[in-house]
C-alpha atoms as a PDB file:
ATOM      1  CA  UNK A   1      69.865  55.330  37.142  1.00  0.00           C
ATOM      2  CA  UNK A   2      72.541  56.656  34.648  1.00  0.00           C
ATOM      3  CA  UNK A   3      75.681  54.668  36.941  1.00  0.00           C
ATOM      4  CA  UNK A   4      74.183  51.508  38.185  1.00  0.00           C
ATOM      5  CA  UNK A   5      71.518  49.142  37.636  1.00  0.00           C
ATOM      6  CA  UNK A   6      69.544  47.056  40.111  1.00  0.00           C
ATOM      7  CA  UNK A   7      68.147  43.807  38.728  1.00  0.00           C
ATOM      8  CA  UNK A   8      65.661  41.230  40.286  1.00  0.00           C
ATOM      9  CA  UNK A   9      65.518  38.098  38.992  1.00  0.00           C
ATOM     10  CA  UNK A  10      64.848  34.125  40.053  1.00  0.00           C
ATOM     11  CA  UNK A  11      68.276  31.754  39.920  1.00  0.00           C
ATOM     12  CA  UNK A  12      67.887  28.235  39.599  1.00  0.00           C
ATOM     13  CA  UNK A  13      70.287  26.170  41.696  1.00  0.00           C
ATOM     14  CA  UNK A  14      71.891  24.785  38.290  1.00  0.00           C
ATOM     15  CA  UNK A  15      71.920  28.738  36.750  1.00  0.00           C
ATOM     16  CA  UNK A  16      75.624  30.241  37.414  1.00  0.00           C
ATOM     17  CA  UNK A  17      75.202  33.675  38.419  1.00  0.00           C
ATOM     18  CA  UNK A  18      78.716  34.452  36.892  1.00  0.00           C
ATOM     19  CA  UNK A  19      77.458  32.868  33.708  1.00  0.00           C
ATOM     20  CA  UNK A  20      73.979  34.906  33.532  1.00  0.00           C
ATOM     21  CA  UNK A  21      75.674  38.349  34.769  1.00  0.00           C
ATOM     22  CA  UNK A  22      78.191  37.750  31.471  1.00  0.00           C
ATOM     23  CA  UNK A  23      75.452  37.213  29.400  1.00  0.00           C
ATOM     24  CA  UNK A  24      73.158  40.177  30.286  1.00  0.00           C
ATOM     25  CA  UNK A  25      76.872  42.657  30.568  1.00  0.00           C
ATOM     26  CA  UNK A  26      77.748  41.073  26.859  1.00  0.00           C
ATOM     27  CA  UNK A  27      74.246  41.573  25.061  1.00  0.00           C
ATOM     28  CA  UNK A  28      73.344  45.269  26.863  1.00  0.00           C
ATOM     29  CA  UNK A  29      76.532  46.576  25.916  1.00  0.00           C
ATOM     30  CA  UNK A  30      76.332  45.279  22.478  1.00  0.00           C
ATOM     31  CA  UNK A  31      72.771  46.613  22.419  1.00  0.00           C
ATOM     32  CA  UNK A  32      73.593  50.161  23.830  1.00  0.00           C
ATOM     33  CA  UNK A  33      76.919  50.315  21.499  1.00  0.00           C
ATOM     34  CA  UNK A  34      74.852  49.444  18.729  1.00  0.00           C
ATOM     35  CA  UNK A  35      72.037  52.213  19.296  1.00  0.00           C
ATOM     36  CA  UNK A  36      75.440  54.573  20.626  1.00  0.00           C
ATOM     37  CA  UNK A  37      73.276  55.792  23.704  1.00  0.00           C
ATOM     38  CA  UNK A  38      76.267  56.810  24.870  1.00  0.00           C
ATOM     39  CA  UNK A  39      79.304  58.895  23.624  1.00  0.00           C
ATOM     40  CA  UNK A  40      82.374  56.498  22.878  1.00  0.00           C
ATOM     41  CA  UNK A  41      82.047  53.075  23.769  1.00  0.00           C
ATOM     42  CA  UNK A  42      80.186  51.682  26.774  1.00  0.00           C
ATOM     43  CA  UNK A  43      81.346  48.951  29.374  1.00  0.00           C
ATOM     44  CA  UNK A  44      80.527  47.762  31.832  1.00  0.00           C
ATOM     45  CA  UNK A  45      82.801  47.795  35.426  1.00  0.00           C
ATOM     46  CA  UNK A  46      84.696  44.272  35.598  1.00  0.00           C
ATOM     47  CA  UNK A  47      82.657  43.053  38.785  1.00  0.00           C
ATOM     48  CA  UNK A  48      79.352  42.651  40.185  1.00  0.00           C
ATOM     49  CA  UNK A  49      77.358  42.054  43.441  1.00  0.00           C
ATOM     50  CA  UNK A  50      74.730  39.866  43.802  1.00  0.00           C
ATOM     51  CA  UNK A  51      72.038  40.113  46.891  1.00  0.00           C
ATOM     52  CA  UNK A  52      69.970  37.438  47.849  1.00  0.00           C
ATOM     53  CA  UNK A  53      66.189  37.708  49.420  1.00  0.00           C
ATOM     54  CA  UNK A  54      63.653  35.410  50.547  1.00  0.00           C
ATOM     55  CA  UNK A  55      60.136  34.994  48.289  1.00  0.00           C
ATOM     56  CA  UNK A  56      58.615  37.051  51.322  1.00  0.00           C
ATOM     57  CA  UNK A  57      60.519  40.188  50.375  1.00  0.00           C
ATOM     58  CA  UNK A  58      60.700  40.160  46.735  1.00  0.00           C
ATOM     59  CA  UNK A  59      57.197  43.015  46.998  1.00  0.00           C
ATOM     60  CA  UNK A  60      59.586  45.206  48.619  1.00  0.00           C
ATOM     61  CA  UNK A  61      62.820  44.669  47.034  1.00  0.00           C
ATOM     62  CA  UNK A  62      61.195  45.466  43.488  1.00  0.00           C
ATOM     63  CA  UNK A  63      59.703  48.652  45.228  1.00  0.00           C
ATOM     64  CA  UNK A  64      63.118  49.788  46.415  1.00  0.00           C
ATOM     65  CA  UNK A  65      64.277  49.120  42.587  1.00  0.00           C
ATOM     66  CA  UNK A  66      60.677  50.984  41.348  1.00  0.00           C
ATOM     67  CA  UNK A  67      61.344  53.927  43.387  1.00  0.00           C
ATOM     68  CA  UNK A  68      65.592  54.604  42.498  1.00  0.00           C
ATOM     69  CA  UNK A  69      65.763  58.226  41.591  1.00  0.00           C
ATOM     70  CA  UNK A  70      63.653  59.429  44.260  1.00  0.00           C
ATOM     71  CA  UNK A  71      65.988  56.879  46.630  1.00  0.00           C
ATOM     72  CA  UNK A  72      68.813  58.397  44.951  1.00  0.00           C
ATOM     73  CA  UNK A  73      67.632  61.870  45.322  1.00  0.00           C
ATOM     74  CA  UNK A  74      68.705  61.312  48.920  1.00  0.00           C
ATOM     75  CA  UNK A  75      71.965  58.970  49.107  1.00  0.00           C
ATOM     76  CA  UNK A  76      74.141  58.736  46.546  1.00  0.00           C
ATOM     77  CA  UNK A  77      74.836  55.076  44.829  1.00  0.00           C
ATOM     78  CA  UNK A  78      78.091  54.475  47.022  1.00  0.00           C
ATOM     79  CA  UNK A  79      76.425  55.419  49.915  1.00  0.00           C
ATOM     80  CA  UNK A  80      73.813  53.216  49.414  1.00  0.00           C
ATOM     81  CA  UNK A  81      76.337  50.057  48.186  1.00  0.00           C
ATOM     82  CA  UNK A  82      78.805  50.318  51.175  1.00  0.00           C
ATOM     83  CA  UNK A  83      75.531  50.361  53.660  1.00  0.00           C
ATOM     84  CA  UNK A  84      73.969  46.781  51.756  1.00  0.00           C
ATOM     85  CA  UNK A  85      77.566  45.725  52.386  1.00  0.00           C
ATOM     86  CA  UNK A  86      77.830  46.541  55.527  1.00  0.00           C
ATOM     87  CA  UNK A  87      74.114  44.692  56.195  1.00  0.00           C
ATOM     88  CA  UNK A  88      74.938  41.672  54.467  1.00  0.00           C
ATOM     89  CA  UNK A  89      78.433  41.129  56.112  1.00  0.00           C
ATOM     90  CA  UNK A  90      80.521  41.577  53.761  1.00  0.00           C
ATOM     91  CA  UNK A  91      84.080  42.759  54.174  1.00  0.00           C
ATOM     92  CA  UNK A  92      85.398  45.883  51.889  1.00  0.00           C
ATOM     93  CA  UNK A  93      87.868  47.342  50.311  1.00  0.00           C
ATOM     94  CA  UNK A  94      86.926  51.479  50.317  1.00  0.00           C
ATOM     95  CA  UNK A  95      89.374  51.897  47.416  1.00  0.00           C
ATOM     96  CA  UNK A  96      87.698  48.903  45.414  1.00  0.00           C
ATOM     97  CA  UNK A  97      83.762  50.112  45.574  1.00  0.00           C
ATOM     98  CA  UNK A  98      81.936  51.405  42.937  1.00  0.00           C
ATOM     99  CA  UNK A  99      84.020  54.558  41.062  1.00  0.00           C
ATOM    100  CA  UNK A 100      81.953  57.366  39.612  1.00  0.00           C
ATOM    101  CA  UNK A 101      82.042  58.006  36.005  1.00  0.00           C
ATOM    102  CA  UNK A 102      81.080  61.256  34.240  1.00  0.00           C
ATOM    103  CA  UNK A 103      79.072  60.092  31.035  1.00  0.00           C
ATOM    104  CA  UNK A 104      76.717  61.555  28.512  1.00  0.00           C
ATOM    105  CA  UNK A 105      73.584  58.983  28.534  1.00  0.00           C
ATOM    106  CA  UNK A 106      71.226  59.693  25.589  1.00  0.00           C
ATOM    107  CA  UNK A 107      67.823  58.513  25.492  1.00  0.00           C
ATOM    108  CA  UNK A 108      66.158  57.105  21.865  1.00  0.00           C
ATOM    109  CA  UNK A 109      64.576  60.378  21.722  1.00  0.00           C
ATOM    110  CA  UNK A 110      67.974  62.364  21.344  1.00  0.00           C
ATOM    111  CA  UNK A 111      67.284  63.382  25.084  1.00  0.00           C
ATOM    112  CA  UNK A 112      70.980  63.506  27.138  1.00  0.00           C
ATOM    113  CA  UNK A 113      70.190  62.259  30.426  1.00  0.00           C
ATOM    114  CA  UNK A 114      73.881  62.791  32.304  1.00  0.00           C
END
């Protein structure tokens, strides 16, 4: 999706999620600055959220990830953020989720995306 990204992935218990979410924000936006994918300069927001899900589920979670734009076809990104909240338990701040950005996204074929 061109405003959010949904990423599976295995954590060992000695990984630090903080750690590994720096790492993959630091190299993509050095990657996508580098290829300028975007107009200006691309950053990412300052936070993250991180959802965890048993082995059982991890068929249907990368389904759900597969399937994003027709998902998002139907409910917008904040819609769908404050509802995970809301299932996982976890208290919010309205005025602190996810902020829309308006941003050209350009594809390696010169295609503009957004």
């Amino acid at each position: 999706m061109p405003d959010h990204i949904h990423i599976l992935f295995g954590l060992r218990p000695t990984q630090s999620l903080s750690a590994l979410l720096q790492d993959i924000k630091g190299s993509s936006s050095k990657w996508i600055n580098e290829r300028k994918f975007v107009k200006g300069r691309f950053t990412w927001q300052e936070g993250f959220s991180a959802f965890s899900y048993s082995k059982s589920e991890i068929s249907k979670i990368s389904d759900y990830i597969d399937n994003q734009k027709i998902h998002h076809s139907r409910k917008t990104f904040s819609e769908e953020y404050l509802e995970m909240l809301n299932e996982f338990g976890v208290e919010n701040d309205t005025r602190c989720v996810f902020t829309p950005v308006d941003i050209d996204y350009i594809v390696p074929d010169g295609t503009t995306l957004y």
